[in-house]
PDB file of N, CA and C in Angstrom:
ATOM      1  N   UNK A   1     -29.904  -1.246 -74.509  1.00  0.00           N
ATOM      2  CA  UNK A   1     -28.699  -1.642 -73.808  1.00  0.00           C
ATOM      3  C   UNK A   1     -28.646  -0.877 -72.485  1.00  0.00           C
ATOM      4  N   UNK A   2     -28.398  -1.528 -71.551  1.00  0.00           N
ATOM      5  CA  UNK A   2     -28.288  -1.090 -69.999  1.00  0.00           C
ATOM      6  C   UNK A   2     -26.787  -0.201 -70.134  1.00  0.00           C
ATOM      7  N   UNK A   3     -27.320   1.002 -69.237  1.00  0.00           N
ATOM      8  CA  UNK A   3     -25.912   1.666 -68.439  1.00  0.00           C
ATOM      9  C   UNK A   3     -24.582   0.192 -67.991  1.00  0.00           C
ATOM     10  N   UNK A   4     -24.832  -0.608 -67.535  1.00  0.00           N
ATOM     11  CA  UNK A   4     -24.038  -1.104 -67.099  1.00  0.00           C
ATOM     12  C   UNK A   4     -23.215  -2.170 -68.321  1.00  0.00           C
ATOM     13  N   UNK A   5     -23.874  -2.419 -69.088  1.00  0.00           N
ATOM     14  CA  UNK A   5     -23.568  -3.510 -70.097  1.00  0.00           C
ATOM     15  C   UNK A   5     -22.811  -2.224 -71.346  1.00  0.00           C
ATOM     16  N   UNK A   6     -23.242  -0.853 -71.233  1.00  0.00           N
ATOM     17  CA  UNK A   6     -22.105   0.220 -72.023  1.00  0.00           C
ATOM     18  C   UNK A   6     -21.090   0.274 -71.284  1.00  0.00           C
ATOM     19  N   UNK A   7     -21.014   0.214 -70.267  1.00  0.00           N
ATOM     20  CA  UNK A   7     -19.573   0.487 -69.064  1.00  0.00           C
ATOM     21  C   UNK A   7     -19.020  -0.897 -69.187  1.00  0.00           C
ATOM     22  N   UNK A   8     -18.969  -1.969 -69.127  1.00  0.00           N
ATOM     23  CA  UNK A   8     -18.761  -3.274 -69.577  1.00  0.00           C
ATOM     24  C   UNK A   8     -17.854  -3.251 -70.754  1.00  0.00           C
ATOM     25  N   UNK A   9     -18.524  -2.967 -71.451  1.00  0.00           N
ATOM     26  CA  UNK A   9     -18.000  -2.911 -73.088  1.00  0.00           C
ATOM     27  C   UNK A   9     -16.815  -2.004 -73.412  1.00  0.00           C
ATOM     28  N   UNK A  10     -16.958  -0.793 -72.515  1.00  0.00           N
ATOM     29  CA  UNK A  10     -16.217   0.424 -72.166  1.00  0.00           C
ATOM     30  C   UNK A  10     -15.159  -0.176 -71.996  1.00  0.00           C
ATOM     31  N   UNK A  11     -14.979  -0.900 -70.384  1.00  0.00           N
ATOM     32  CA  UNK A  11     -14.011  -1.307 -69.915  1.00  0.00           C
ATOM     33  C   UNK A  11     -13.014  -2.215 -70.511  1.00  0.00           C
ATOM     34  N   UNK A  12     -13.768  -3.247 -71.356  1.00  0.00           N
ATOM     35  CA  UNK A  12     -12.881  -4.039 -72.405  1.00  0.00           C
ATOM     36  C   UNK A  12     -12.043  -3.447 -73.091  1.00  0.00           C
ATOM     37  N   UNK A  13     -13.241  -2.184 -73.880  1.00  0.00           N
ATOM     38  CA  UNK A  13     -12.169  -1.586 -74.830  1.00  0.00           C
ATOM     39  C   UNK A  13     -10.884  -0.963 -74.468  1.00  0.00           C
ATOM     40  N   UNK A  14     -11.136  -0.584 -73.099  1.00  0.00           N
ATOM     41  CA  UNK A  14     -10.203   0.135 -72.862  1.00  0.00           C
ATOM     42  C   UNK A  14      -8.533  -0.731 -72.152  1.00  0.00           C
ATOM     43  N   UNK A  15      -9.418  -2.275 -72.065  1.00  0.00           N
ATOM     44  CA  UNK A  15      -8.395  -3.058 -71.487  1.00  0.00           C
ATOM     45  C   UNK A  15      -7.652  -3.921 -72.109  1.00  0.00           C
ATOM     46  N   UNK A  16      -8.481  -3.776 -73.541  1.00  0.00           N
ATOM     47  CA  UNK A  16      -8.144  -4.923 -74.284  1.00  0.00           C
ATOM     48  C   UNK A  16      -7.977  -4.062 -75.882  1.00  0.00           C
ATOM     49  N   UNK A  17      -8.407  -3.456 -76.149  1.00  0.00           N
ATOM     50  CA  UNK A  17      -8.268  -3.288 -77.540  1.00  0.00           C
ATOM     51  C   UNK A  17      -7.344  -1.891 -77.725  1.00  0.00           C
ATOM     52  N   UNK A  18      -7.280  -1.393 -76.706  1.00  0.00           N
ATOM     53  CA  UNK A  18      -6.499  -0.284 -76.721  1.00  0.00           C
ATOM     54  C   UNK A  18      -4.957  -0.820 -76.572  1.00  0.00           C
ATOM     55  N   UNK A  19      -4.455  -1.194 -75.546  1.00  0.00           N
ATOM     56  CA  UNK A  19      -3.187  -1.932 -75.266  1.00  0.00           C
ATOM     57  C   UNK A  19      -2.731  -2.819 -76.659  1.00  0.00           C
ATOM     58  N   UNK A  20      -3.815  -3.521 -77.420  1.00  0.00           N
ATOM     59  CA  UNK A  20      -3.495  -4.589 -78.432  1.00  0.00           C
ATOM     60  C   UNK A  20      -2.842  -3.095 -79.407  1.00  0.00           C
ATOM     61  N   UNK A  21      -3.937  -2.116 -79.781  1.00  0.00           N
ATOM     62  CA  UNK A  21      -3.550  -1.418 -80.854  1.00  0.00           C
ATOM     63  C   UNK A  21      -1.550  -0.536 -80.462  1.00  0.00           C
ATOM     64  N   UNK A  22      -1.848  -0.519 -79.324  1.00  0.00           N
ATOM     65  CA  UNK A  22      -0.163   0.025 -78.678  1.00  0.00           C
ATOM     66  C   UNK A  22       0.973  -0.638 -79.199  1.00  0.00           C
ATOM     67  N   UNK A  23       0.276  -2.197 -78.656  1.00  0.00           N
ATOM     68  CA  UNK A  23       1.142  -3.479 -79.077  1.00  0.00           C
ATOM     69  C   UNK A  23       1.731  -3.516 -80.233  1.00  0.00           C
ATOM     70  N   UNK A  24       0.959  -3.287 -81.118  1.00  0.00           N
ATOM     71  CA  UNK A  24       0.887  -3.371 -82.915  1.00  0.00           C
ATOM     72  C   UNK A  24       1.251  -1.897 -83.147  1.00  0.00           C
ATOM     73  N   UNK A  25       1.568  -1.220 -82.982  1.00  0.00           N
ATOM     74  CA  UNK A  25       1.507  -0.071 -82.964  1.00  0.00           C
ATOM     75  C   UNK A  25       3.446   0.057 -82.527  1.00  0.00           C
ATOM     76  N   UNK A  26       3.615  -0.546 -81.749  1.00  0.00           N
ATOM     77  CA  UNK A  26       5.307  -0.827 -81.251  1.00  0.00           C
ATOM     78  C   UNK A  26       5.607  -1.415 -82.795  1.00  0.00           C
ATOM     79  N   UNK A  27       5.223  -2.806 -82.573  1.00  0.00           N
ATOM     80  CA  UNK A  27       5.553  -3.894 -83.406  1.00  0.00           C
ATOM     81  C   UNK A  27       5.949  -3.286 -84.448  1.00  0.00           C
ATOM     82  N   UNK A  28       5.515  -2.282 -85.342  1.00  0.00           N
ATOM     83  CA  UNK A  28       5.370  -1.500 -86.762  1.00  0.00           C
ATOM     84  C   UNK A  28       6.422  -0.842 -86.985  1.00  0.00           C
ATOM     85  N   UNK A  29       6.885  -0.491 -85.629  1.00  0.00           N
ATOM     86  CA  UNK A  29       8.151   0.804 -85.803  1.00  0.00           C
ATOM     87  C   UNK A  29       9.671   0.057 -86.207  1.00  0.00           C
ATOM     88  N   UNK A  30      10.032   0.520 -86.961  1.00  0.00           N
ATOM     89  CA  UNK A  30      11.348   0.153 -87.578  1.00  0.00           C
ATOM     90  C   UNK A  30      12.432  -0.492 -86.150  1.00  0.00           C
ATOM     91  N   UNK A  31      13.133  -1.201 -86.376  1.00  0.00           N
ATOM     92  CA  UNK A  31      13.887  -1.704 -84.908  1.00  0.00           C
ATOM     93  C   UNK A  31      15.036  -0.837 -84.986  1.00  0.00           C
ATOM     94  N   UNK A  32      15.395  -0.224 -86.375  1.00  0.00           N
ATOM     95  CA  UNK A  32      16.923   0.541 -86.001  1.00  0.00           C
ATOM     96  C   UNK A  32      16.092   2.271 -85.529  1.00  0.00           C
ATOM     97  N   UNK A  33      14.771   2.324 -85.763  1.00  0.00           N
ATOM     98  CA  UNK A  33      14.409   3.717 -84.890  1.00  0.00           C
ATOM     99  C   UNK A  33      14.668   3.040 -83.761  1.00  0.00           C
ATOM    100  N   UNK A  34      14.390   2.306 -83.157  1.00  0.00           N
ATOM    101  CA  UNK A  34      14.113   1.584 -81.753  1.00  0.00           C
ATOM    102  C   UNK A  34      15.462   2.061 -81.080  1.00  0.00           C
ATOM    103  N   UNK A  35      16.503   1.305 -81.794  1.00  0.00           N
ATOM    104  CA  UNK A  35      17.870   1.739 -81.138  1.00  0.00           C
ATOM    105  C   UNK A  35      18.538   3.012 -81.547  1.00  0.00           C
ATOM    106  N   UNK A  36      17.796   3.651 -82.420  1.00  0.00           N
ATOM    107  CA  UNK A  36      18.351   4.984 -82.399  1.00  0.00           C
ATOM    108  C   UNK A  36      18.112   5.666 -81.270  1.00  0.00           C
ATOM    109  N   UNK A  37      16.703   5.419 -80.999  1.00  0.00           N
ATOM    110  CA  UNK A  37      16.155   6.121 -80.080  1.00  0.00           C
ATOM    111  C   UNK A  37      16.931   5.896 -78.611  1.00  0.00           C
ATOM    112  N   UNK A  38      17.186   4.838 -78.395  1.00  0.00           N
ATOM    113  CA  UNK A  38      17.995   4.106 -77.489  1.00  0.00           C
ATOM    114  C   UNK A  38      17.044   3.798 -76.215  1.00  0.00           C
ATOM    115  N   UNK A  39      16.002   3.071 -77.430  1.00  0.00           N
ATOM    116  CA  UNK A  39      14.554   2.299 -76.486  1.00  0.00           C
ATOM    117  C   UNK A  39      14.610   1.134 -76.410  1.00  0.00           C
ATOM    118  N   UNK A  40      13.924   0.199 -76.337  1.00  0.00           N
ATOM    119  CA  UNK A  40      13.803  -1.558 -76.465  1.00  0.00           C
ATOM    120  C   UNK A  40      12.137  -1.554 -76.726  1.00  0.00           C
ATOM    121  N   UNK A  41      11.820  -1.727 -77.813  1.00  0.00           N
ATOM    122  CA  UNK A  41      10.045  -1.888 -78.320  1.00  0.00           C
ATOM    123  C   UNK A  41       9.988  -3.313 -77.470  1.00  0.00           C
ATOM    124  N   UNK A  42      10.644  -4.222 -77.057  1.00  0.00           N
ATOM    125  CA  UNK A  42      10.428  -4.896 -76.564  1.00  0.00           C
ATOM    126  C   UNK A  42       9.622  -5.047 -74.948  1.00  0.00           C
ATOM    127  N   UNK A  43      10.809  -4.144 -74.682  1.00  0.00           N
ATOM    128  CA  UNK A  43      10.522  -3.742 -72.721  1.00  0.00           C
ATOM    129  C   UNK A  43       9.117  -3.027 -73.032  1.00  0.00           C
ATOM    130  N   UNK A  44       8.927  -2.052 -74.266  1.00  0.00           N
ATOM    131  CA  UNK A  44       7.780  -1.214 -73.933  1.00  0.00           C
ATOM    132  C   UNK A  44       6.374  -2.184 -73.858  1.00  0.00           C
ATOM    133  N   UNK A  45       6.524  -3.309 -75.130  1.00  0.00           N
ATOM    134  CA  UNK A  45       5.112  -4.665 -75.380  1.00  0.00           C
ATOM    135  C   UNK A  45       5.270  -4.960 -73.446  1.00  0.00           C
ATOM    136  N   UNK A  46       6.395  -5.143 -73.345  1.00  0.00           N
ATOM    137  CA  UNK A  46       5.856  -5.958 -71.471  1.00  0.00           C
ATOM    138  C   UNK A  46       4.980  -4.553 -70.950  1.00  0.00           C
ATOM    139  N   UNK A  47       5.546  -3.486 -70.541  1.00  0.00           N
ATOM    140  CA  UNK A  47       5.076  -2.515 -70.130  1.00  0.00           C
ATOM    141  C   UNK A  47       3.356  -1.980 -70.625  1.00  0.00           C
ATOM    142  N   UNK A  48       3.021  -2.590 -71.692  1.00  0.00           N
ATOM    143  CA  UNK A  48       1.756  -1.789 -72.567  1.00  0.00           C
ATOM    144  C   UNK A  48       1.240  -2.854 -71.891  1.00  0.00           C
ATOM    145  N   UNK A  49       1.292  -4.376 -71.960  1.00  0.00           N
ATOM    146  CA  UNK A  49       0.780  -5.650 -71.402  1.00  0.00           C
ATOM    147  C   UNK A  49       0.771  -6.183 -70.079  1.00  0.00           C
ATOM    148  N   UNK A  50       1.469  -5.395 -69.235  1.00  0.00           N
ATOM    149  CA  UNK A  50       1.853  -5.673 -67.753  1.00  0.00           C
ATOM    150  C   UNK A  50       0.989  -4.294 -67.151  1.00  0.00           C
ATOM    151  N   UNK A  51       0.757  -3.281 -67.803  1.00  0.00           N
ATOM    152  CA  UNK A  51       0.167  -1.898 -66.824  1.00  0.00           C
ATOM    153  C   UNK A  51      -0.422  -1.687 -68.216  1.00  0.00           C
ATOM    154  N   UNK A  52      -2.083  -1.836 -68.450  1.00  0.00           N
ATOM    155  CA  UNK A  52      -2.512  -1.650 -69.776  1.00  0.00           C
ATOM    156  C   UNK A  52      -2.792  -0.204 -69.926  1.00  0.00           C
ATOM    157  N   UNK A  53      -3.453   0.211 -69.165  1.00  0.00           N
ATOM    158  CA  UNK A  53      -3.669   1.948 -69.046  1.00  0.00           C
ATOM    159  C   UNK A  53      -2.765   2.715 -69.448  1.00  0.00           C
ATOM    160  N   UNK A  54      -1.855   2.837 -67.946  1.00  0.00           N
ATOM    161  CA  UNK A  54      -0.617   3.169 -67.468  1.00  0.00           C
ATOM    162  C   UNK A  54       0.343   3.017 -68.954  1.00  0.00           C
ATOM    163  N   UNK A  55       0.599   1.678 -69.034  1.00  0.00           N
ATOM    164  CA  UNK A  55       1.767   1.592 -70.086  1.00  0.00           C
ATOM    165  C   UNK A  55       1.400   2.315 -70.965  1.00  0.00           C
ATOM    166  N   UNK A  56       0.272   2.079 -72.090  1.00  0.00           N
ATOM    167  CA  UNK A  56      -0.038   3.043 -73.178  1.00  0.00           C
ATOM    168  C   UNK A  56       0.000   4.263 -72.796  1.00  0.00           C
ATOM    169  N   UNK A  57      -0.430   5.081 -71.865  1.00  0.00           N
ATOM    170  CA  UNK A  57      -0.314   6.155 -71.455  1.00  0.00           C
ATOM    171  C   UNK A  57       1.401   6.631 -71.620  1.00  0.00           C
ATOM    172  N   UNK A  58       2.128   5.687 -70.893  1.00  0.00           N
ATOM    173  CA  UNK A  58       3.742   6.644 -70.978  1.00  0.00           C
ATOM    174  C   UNK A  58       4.366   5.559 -72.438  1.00  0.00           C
ATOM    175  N   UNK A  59       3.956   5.148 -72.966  1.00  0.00           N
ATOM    176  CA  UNK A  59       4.109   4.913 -74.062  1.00  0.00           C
ATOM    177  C   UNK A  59       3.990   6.224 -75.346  1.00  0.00           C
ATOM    178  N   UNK A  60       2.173   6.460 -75.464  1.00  0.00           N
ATOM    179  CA  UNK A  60       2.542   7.549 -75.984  1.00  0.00           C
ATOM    180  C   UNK A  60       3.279   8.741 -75.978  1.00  0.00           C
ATOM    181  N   UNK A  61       3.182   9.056 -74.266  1.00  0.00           N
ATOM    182  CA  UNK A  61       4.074  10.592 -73.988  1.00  0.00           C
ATOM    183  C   UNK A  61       5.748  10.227 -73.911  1.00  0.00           C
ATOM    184  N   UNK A  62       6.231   8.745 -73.927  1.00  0.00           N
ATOM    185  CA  UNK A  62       7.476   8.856 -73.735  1.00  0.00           C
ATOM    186  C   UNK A  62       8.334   8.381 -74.899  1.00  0.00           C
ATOM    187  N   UNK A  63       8.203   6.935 -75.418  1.00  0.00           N
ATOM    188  CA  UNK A  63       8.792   5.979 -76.237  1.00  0.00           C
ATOM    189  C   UNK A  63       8.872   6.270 -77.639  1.00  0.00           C
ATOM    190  N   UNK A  64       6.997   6.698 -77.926  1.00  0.00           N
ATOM    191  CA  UNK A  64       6.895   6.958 -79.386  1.00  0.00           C
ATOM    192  C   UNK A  64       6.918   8.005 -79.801  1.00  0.00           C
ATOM    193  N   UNK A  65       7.085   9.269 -79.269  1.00  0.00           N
ATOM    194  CA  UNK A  65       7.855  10.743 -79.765  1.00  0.00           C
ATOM    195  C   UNK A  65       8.931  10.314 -79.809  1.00  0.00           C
ATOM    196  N   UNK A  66       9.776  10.069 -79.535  1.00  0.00           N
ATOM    197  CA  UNK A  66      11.358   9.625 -79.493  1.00  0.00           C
ATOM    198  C   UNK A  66      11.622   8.495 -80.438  1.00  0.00           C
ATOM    199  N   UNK A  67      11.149   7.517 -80.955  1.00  0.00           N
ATOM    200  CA  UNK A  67      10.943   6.806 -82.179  1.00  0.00           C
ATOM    201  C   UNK A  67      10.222   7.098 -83.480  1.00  0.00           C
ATOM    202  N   UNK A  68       9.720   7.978 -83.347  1.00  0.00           N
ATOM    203  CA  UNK A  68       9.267   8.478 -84.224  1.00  0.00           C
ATOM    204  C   UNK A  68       9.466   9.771 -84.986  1.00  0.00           C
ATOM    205  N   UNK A  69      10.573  10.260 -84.365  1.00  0.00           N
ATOM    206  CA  UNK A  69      11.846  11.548 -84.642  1.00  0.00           C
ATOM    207  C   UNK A  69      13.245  10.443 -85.286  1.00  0.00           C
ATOM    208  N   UNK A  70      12.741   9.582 -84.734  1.00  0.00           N
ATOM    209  CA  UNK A  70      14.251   8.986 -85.591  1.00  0.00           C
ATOM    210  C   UNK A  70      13.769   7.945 -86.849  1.00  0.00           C
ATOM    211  N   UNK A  71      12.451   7.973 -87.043  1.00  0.00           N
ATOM    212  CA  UNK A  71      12.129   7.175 -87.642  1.00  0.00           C
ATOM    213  C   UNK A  71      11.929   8.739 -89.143  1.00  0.00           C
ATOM    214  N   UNK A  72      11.469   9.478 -88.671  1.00  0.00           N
ATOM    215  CA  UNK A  72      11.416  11.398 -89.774  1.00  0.00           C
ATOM    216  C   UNK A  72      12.780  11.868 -90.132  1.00  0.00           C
ATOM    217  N   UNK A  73      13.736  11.056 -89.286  1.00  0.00           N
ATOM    218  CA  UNK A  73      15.210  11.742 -90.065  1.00  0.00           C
ATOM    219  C   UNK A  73      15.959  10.897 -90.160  1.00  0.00           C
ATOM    220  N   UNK A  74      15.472   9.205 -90.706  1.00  0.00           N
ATOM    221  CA  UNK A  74      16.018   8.476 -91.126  1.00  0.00           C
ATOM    222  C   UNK A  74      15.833   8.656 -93.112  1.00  0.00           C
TER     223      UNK A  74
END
């Protein structure tokens, strides 16, 4: 396999299968953590799907610590 056809494959994963697992990964979380948290899992799927990097990125550091504290003391 060529350098370029691993960077290829790279790039998918990182554009496509990473964002999907975020996606599903929202989807899973209880909806009353959602509004405990006083998030919208909704706005975050546009955000993970509109900025795929980016979104997952402040996804993890922002949305899902904060849903996932209300989802441990529910």
């Amino acid at each position: 396999m060529h350098p370029r056809e691993v960077a290829i494959i790279g790039a998918l994963v990182l554009v496509v299968l990473v964002p999907w697992l975020a996606v599903r990964d929202i989807r899973r979380q209880p909806k009353g953590a959602w509004r405990a948290a006083g998030r919208s899992g909704w706005a975050w799927v546009v955000v993970v799907v509109g900025f795929p990097l980016l979104g997952v990125a402040l996804y993890l550091r922002i949305a899902r610590p904060a849903v996932r504290r209300e989802v441990c003391s529910q």
